[in-house]
Every structure is written in structure tokens, then in C-alpha cells.
C-alpha atoms as a PDB file:
ATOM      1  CA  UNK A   1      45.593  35.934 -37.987  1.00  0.00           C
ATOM      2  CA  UNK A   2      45.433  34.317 -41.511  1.00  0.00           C
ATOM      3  CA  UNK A   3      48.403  31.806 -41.153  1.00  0.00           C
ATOM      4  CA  UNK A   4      49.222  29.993 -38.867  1.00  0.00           C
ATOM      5  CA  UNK A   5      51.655  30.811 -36.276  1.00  0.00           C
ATOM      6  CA  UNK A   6      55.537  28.741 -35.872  1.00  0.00           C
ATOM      7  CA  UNK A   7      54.295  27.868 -32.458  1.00  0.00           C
ATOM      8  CA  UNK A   8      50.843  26.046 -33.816  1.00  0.00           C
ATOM      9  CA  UNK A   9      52.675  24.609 -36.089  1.00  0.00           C
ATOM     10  CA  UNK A  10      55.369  22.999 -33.863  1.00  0.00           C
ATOM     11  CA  UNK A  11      52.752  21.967 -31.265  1.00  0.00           C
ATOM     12  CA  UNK A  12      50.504  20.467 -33.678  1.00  0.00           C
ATOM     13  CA  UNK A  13      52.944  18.538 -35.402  1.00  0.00           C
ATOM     14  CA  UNK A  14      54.770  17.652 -32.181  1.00  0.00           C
ATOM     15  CA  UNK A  15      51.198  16.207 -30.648  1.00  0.00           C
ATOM     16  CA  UNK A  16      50.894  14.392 -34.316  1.00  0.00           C
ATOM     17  CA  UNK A  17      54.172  12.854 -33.251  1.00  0.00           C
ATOM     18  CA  UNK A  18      53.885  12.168 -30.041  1.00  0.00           C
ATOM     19  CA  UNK A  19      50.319  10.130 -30.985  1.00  0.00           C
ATOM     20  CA  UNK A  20      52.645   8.419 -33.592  1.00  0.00           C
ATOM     21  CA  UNK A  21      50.104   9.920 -36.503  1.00  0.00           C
ATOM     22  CA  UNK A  22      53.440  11.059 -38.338  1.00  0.00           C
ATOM     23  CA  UNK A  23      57.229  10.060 -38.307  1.00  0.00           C
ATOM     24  CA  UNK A  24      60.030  12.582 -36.905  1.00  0.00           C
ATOM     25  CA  UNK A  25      61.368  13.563 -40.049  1.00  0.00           C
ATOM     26  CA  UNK A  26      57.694  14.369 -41.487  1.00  0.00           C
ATOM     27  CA  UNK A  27      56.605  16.348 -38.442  1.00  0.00           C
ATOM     28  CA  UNK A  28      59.668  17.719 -38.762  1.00  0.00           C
ATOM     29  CA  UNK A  29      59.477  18.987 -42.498  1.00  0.00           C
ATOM     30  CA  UNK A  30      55.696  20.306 -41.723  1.00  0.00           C
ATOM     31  CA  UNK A  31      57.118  22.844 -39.081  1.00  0.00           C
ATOM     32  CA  UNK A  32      59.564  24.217 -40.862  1.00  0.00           C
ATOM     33  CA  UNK A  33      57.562  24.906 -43.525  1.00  0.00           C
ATOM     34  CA  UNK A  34      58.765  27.857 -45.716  1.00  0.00           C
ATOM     35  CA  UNK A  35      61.898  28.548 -43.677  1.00  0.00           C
ATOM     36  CA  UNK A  36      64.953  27.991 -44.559  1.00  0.00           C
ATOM     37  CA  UNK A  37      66.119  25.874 -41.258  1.00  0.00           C
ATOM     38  CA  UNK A  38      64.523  25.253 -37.241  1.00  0.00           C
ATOM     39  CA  UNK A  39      67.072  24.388 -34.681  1.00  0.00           C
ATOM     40  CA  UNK A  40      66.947  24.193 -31.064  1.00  0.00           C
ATOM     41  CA  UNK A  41      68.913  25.392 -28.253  1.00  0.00           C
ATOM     42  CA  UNK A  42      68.837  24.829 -24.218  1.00  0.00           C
ATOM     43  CA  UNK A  43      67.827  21.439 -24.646  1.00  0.00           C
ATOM     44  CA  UNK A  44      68.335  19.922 -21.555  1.00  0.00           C
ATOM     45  CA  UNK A  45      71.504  17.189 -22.277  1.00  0.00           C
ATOM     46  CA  UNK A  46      72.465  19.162 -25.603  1.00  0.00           C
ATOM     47  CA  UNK A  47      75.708  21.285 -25.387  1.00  0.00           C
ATOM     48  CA  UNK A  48      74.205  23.274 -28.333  1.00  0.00           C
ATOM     49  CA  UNK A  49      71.444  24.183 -31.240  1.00  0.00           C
ATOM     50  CA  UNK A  50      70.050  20.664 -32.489  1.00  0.00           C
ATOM     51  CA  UNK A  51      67.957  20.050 -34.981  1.00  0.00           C
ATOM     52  CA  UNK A  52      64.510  19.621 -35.242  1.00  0.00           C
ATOM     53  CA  UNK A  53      63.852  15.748 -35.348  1.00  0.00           C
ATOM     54  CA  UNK A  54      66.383  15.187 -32.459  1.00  0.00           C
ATOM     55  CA  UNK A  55      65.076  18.289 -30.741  1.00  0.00           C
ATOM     56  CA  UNK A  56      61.745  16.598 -30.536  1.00  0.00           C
ATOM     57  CA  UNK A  57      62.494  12.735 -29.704  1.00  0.00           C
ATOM     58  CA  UNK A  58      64.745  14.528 -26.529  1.00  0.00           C
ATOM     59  CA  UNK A  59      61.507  16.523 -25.944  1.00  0.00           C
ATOM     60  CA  UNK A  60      59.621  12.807 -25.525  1.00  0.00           C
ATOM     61  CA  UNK A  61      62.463  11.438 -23.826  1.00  0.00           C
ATOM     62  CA  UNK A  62      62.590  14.246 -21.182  1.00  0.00           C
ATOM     63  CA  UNK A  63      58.537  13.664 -20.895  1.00  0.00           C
ATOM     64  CA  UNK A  64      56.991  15.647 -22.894  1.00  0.00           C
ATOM     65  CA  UNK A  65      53.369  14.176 -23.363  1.00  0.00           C
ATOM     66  CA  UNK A  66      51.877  17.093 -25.706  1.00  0.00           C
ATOM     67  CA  UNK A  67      52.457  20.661 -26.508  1.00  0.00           C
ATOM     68  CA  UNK A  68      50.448  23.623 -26.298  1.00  0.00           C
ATOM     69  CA  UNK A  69      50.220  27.010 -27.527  1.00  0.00           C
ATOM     70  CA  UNK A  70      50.978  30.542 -25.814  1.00  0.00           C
ATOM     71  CA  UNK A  71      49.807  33.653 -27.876  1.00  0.00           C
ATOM     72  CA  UNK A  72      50.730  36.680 -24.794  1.00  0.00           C
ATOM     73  CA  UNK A  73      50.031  40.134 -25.747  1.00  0.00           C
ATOM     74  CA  UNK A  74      51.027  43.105 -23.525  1.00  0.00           C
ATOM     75  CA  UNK A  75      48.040  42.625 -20.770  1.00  0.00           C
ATOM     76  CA  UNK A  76      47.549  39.425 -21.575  1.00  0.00           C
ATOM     77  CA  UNK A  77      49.527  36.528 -20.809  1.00  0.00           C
ATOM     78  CA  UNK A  78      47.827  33.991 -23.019  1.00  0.00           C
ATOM     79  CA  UNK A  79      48.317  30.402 -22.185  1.00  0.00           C
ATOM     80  CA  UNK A  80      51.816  31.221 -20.181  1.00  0.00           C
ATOM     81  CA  UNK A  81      51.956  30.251 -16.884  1.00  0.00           C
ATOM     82  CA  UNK A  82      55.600  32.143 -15.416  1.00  0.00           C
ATOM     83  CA  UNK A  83      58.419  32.094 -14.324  1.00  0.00           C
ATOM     84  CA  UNK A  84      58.575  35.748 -15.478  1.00  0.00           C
ATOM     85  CA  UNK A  85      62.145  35.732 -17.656  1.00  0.00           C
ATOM     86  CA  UNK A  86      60.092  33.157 -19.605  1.00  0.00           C
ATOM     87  CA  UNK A  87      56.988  35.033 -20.364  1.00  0.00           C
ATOM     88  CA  UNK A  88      59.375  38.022 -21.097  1.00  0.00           C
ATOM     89  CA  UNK A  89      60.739  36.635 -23.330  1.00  0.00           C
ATOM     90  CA  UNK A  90      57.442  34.281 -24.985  1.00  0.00           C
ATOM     91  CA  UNK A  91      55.460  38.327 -24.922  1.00  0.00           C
ATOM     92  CA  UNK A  92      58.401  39.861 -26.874  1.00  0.00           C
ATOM     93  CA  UNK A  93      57.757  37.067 -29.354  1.00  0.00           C
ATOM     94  CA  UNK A  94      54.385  37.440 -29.085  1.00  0.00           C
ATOM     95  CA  UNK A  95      54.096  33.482 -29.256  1.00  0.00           C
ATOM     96  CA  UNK A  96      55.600  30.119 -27.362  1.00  0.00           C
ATOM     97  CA  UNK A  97      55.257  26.383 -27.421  1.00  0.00           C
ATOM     98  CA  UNK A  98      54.691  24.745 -23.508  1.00  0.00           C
ATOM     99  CA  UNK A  99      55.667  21.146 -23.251  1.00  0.00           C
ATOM    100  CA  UNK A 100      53.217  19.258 -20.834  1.00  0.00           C
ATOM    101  CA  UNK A 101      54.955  16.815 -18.848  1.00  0.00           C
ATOM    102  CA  UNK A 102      58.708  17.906 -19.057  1.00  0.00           C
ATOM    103  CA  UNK A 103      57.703  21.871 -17.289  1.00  0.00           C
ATOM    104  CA  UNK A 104      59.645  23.222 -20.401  1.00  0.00           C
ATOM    105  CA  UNK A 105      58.529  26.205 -22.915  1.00  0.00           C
ATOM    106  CA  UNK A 106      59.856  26.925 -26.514  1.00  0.00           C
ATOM    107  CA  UNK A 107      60.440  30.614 -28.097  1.00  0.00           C
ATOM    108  CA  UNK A 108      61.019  31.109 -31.488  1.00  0.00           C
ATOM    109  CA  UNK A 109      63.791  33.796 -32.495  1.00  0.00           C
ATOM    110  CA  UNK A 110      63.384  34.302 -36.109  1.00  0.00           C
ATOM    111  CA  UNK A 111      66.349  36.258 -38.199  1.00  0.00           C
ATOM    112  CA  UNK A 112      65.549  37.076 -42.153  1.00  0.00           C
ATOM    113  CA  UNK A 113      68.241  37.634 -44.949  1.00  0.00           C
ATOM    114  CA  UNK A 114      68.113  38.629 -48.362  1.00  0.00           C
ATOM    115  CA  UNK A 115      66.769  40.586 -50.390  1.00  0.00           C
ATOM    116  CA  UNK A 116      62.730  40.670 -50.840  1.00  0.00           C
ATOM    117  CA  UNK A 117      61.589  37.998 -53.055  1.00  0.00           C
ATOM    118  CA  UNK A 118      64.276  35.534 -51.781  1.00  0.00           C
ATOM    119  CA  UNK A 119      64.125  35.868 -47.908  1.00  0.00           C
ATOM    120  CA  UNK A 120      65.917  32.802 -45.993  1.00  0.00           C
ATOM    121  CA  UNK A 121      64.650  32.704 -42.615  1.00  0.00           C
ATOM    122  CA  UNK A 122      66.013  30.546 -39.889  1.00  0.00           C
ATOM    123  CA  UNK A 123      64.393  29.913 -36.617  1.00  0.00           C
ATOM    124  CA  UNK A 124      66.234  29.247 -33.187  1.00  0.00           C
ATOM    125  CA  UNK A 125      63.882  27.816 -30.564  1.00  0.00           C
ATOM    126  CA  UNK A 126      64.822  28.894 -27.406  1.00  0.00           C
ATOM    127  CA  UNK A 127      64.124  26.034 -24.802  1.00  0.00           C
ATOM    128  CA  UNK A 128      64.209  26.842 -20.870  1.00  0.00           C
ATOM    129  CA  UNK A 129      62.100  25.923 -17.808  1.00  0.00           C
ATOM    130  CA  UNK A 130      58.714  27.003 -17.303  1.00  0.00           C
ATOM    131  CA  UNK A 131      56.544  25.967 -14.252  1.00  0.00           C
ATOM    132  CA  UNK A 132      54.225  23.352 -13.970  1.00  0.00           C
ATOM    133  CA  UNK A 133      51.076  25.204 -13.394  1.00  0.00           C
ATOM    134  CA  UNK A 134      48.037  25.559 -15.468  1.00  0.00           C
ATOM    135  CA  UNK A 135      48.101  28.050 -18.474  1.00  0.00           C
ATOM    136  CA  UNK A 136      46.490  32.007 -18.260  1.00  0.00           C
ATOM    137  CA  UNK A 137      42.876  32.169 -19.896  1.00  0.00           C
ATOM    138  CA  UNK A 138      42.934  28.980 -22.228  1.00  0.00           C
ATOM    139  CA  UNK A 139      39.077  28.195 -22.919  1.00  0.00           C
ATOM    140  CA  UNK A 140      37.655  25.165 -23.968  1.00  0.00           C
ATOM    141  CA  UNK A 141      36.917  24.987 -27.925  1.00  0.00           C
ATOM    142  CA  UNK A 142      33.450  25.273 -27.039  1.00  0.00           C
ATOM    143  CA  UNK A 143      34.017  28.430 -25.120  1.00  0.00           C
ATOM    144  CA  UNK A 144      35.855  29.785 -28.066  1.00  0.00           C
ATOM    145  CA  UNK A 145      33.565  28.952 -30.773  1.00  0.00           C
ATOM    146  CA  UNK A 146      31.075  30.460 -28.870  1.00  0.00           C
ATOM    147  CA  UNK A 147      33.085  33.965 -28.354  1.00  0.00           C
ATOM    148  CA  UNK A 148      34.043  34.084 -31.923  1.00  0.00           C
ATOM    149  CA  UNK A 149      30.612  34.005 -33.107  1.00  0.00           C
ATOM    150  CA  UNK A 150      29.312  36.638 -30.876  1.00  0.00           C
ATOM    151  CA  UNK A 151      33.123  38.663 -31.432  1.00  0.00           C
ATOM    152  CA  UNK A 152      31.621  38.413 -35.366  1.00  0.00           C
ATOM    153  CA  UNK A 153      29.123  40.393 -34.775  1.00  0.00           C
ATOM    154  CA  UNK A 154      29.724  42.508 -32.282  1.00  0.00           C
ATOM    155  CA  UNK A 155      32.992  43.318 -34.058  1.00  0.00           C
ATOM    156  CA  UNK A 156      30.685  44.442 -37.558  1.00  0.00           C
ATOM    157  CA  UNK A 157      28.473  46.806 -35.553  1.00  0.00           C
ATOM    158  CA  UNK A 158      30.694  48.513 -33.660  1.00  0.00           C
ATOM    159  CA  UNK A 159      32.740  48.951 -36.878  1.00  0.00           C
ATOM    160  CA  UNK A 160      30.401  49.600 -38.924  1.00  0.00           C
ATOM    161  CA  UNK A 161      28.900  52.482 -37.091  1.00  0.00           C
ATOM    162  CA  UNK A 162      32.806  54.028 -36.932  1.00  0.00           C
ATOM    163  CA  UNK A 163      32.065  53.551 -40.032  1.00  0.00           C
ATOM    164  CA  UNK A 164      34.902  51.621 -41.162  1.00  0.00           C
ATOM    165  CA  UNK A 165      35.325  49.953 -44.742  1.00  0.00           C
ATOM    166  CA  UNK A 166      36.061  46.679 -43.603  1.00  0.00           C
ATOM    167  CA  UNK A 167      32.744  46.135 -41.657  1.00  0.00           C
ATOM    168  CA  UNK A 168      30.853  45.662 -44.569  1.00  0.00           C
ATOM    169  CA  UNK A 169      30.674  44.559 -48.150  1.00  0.00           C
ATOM    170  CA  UNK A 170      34.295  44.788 -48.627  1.00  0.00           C
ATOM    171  CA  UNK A 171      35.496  42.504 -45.375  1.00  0.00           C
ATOM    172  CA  UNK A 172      32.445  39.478 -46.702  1.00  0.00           C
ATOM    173  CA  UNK A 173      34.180  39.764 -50.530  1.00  0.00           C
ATOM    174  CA  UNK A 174      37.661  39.534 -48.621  1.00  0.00           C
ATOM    175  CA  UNK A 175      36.033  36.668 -46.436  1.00  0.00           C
ATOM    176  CA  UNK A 176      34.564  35.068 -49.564  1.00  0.00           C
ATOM    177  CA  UNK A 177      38.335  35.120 -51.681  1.00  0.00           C
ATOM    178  CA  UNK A 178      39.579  33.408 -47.973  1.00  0.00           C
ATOM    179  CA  UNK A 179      36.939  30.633 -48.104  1.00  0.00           C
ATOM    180  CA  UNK A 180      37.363  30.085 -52.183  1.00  0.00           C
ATOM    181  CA  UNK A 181      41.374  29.935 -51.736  1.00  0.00           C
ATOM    182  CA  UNK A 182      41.184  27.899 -48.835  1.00  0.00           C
ATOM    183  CA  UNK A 183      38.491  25.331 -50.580  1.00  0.00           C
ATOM    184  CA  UNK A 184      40.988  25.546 -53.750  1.00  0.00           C
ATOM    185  CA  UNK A 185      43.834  24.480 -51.425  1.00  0.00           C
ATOM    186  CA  UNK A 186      42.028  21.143 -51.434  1.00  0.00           C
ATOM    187  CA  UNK A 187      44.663  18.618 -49.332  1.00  0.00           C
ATOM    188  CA  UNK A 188      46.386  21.011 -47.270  1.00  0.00           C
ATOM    189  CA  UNK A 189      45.454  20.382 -44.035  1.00  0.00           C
ATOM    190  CA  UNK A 190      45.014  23.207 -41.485  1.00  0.00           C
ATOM    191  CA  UNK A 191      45.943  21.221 -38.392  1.00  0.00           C
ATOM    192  CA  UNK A 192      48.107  18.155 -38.184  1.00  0.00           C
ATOM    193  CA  UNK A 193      46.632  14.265 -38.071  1.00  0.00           C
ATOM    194  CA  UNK A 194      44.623  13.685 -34.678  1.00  0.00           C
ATOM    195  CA  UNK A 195      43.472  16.861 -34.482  1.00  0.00           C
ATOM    196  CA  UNK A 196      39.183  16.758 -34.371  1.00  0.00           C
ATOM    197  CA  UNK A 197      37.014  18.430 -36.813  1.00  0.00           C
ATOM    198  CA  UNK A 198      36.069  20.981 -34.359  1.00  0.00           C
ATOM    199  CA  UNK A 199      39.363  22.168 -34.157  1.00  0.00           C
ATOM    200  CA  UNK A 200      39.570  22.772 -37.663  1.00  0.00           C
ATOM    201  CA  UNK A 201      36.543  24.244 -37.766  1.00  0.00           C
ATOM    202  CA  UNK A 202      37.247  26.702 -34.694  1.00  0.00           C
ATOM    203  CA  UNK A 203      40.305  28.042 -36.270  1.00  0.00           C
ATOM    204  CA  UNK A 204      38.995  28.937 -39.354  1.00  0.00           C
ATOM    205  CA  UNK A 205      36.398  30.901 -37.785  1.00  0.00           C
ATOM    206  CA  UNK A 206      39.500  32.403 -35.974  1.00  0.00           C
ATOM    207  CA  UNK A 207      41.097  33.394 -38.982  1.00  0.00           C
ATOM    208  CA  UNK A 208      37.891  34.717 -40.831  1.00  0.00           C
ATOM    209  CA  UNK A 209      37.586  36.837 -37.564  1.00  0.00           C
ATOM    210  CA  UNK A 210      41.082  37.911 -37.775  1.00  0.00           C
ATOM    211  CA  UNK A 211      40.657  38.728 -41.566  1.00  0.00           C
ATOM    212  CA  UNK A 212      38.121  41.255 -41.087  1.00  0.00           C
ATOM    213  CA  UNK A 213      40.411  42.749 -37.802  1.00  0.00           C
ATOM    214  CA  UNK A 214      42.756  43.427 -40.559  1.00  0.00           C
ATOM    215  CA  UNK A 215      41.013  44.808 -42.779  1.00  0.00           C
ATOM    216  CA  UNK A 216      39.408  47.392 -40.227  1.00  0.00           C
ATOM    217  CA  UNK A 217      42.726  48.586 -38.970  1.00  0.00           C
ATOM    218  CA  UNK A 218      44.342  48.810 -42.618  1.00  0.00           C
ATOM    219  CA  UNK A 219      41.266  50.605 -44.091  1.00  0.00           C
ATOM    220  CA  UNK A 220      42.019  54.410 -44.564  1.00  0.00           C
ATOM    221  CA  UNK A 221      38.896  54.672 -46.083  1.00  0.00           C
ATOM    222  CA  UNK A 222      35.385  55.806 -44.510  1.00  0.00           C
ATOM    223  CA  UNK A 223      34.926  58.414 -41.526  1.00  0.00           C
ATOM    224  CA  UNK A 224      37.774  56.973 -38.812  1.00  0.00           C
ATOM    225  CA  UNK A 225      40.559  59.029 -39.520  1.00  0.00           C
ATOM    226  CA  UNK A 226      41.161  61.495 -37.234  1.00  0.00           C
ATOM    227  CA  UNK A 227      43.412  60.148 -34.130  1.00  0.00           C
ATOM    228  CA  UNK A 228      40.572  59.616 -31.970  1.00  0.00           C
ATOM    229  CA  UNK A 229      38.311  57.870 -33.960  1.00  0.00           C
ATOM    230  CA  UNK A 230      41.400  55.470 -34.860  1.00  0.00           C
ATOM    231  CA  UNK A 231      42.012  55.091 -31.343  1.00  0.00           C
ATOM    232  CA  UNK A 232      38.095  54.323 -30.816  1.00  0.00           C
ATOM    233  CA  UNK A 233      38.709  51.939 -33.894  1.00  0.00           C
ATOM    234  CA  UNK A 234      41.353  50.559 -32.087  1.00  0.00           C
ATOM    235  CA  UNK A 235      39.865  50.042 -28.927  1.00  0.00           C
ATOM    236  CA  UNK A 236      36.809  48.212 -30.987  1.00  0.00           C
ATOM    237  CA  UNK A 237      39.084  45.638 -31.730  1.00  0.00           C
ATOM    238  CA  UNK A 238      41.005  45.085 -29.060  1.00  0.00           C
ATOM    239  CA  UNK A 239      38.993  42.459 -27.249  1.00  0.00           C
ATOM    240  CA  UNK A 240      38.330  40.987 -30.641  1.00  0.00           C
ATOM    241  CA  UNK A 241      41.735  40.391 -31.390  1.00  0.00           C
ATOM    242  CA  UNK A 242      41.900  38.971 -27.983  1.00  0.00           C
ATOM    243  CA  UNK A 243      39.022  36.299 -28.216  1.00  0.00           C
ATOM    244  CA  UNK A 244      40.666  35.474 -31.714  1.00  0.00           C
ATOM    245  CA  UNK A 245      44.151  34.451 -29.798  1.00  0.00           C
ATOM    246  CA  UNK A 246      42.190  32.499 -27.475  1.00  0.00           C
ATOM    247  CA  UNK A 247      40.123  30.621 -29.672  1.00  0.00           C
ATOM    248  CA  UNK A 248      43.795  29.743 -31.087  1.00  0.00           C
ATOM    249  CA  UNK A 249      45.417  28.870 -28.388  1.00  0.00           C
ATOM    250  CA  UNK A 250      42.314  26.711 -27.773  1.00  0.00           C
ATOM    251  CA  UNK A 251      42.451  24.796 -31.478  1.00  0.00           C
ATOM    252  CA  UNK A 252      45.999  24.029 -31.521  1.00  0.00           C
ATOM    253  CA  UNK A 253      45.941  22.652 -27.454  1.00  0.00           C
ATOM    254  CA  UNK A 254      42.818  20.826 -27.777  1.00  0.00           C
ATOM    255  CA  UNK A 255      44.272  17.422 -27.972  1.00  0.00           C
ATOM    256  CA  UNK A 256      46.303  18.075 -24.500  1.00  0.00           C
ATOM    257  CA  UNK A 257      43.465  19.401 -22.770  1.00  0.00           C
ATOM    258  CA  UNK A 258      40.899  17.150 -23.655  1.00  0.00           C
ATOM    259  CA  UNK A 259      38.249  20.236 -23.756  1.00  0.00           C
END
């Protein structure tokens, strides 16, 4: 996970927003980011799609006191906490935004156009009810700078004895370029305004973690080839991808949850 994800970046610039760190329109441009357009639909007193900046100030008016992050995978209802058409619908997008204080949830359905090189993307967040109820599996940011450390390691033995290219000297020069590019990016910041250093920090680690998961399954090279060994390769990573959702789920909701 080497970029951040639409929902991070709506909750992050939505809490920015609601701390009054950043104006609608800015929080507004930061979200959409490279897309083309964000609009918003189900909004609770809207007949249809709205845009983002109103989107958000009826999100405040309706209650909304921060938003928070929901990365599900099949298994593994990250930071969701029902009713069950809603999770559908957040695990087939592998990713939501949960307002706290209003009991509503974002989805993000994302359509592409033209032709590569000069994709438009637009993005319709899908807003319905969600309960109020505390979110499945969210550590604290201690908790998850804690997993990712040991998920580091544990993630380069146990791929390095299948022996798999990018446990090694290729997935630290990959993890070097990262850290170079990212220190060359200078001012970009990785979360919005209000967030705390540890946060930032945390989510690095998250993606450097990530970086070398994606390495390890795109490598054809070294002795895991064969279906079983990809499947043991596979099943290597599995709870490594999972700590790395967590310990994003846990950077970009820090500033609700106080942990």
C-alpha cells in the first residue's frame, strides 16, 4: 500500500476540516487529488449527487465530529461495524469512510475513461446509514507500530527462506528509492494538518511494509514458482498484509480515537 487510499484521504482532510486546520474548498481540492471530479450521493436532505465542499459542511451539520477509515478484506471486516448491506458494499470496495457522530459511512465507486495516459476518473461516494457501534479490530497507533515492526521481520524470514526475490537485497534498494523519493517530495505532506508525528511516522512504516508485500508477490524470480509454493508465498503474507491495513486504519483515525 504505497499511496494512499480515497478513503484516508477524505477522512484526513475531513478531520483537518472539521478542526478548522483547512477551509472547505482546500480540503476539498486535497481529496480529489488526481481525479477528475468527487461527488456525493444519499446525503441525507440532498435529492441528488453534491459536491464535495457542500457534501462535507452537510456532513458537520448532520453531526459528524470526525471520520475514520475502514480497509475490509474478505475475512476481515476492518474498522466496519454493520449493518451488513453496508459492509457489502464497503468489502466490494475494499475501503469506506465512517462518520462519528452522524452513524453514517461513505463508499467510493470509482469509473475510469480514456485511453491510458489520459484516464479521467470520477468518484461517487455512496453515503447510507451505518450503526453506531465501535469499529472491527482498529488498534491503537502504538499497537500498530508495534505489529509492523515485528510483521518486518517476520515477513523477510519467512520470505526469504521461500526464497523469494523481494526478501532481500532487492526489496531494501526498492525501500531505499521509496525513502529517497519520498525525502525528494520535500512539502508534500502525507497526512493532513492536525494529524501527530506518530501518525506520519506509522504510515510510512505501513507503506515500506506494503512495498516489500509487493514486491514478494510480483517477483517471478527465485525458487516459489510452482502453485504450492506460491500459495505458501501467499499465505506468508497474508497476515502481513493484514497488520499493514490495520496500522492504516489506525494512522488515518487517530485523531477520532484519541489512541
Amino acid at each position: 500500500m504505497l499511496t494512499e487510499p480515497r478513503s484516508g484521504m477524505l477522512a484526513a482532510w475531513g478531520n483537518a476540516l472539521l478542526a478548522g486546520f483547512v477551509s472547505p474548498d482546500d480540503a476539498a481540492v486535497a481529496i480529489v487529488g488526481d481525479d477528475a471530479v468527487h461527488r456525493v450521493t444519499g446525503l441525507p436532505g440532498e435529492s441528488g449527487p453534491v459536491g464535495l465542499t457542500l457534501a462535507l459542511g452537510r456532513l458537520r451539520a448532520l453531526g459528524a465530529t470526525g471520520f475514520r477509515v475502514a480497509l475490509p478484506a474478505p475475512g476481515h471486516p476492518l474498522g466496519l461495524s454493520g449493518p451488513p448491506e453496508f459492509n457489502a458494499r464497503a468489502l466490494e470496495a475494499e475501503e469506506a469512510v465512517i462518520c462519528t457522530g452522524a452513524a453514517l459511512g461513505l463508499v467510493p465507486e470509482v469509473t475510469e475513461a480514456g485511453p491510458a495516459g489520459d484516464v479521467h476518473v470520477e468518484v461517487v461516494w455512496v453515503c447510507s446509514p451505518v450503526r453506531d457501534a465501535p469499529p472491527a479490530d482498529v488498534p491503537s497507533l502504538g499497537e500498530a507500530e508495534r505489529e509492523l515492526a515485528e510483521a518486518l521481520r517476520e515477513a523477510t524470514e519467512v520470505l526469504a527462506k521461500l526464497d523469494v526475490a523481494g526478501s532481500g537485497p532487492v526489496a531494501a534498494a526498492a525501500i531505499d528509492a521509496y525513502r529517497a523519493r519520498s525525502e525528494a517530495a520535500g512539502a508534500r505532506e502525507v497526512l493532513a494538518p492536525g494529524y501527530p508525528a506518530r501518525a506520519v511516522r506509522v504510515l510510512e512504516m505501513a507503506r515500506r511494509v506494503g512495498l516489500v508485500v509487493g514486491l514478494a508477490r510480483g517477483s517471478g524470480h527465485g525458487g516459489a514458482v510452482s502453485a504450492s509454493e506460491m500459495w505458501a508465498r501467499g499465505e506468508a503474507l497474508r497476515p502481513v498484509e493484514r497488520v499493514v491495513r490495520r496500522a492504516v486504519v489506525a494512522a488515518y483515525g487517530v485523531v477520532v480515537e484519541g489512541v
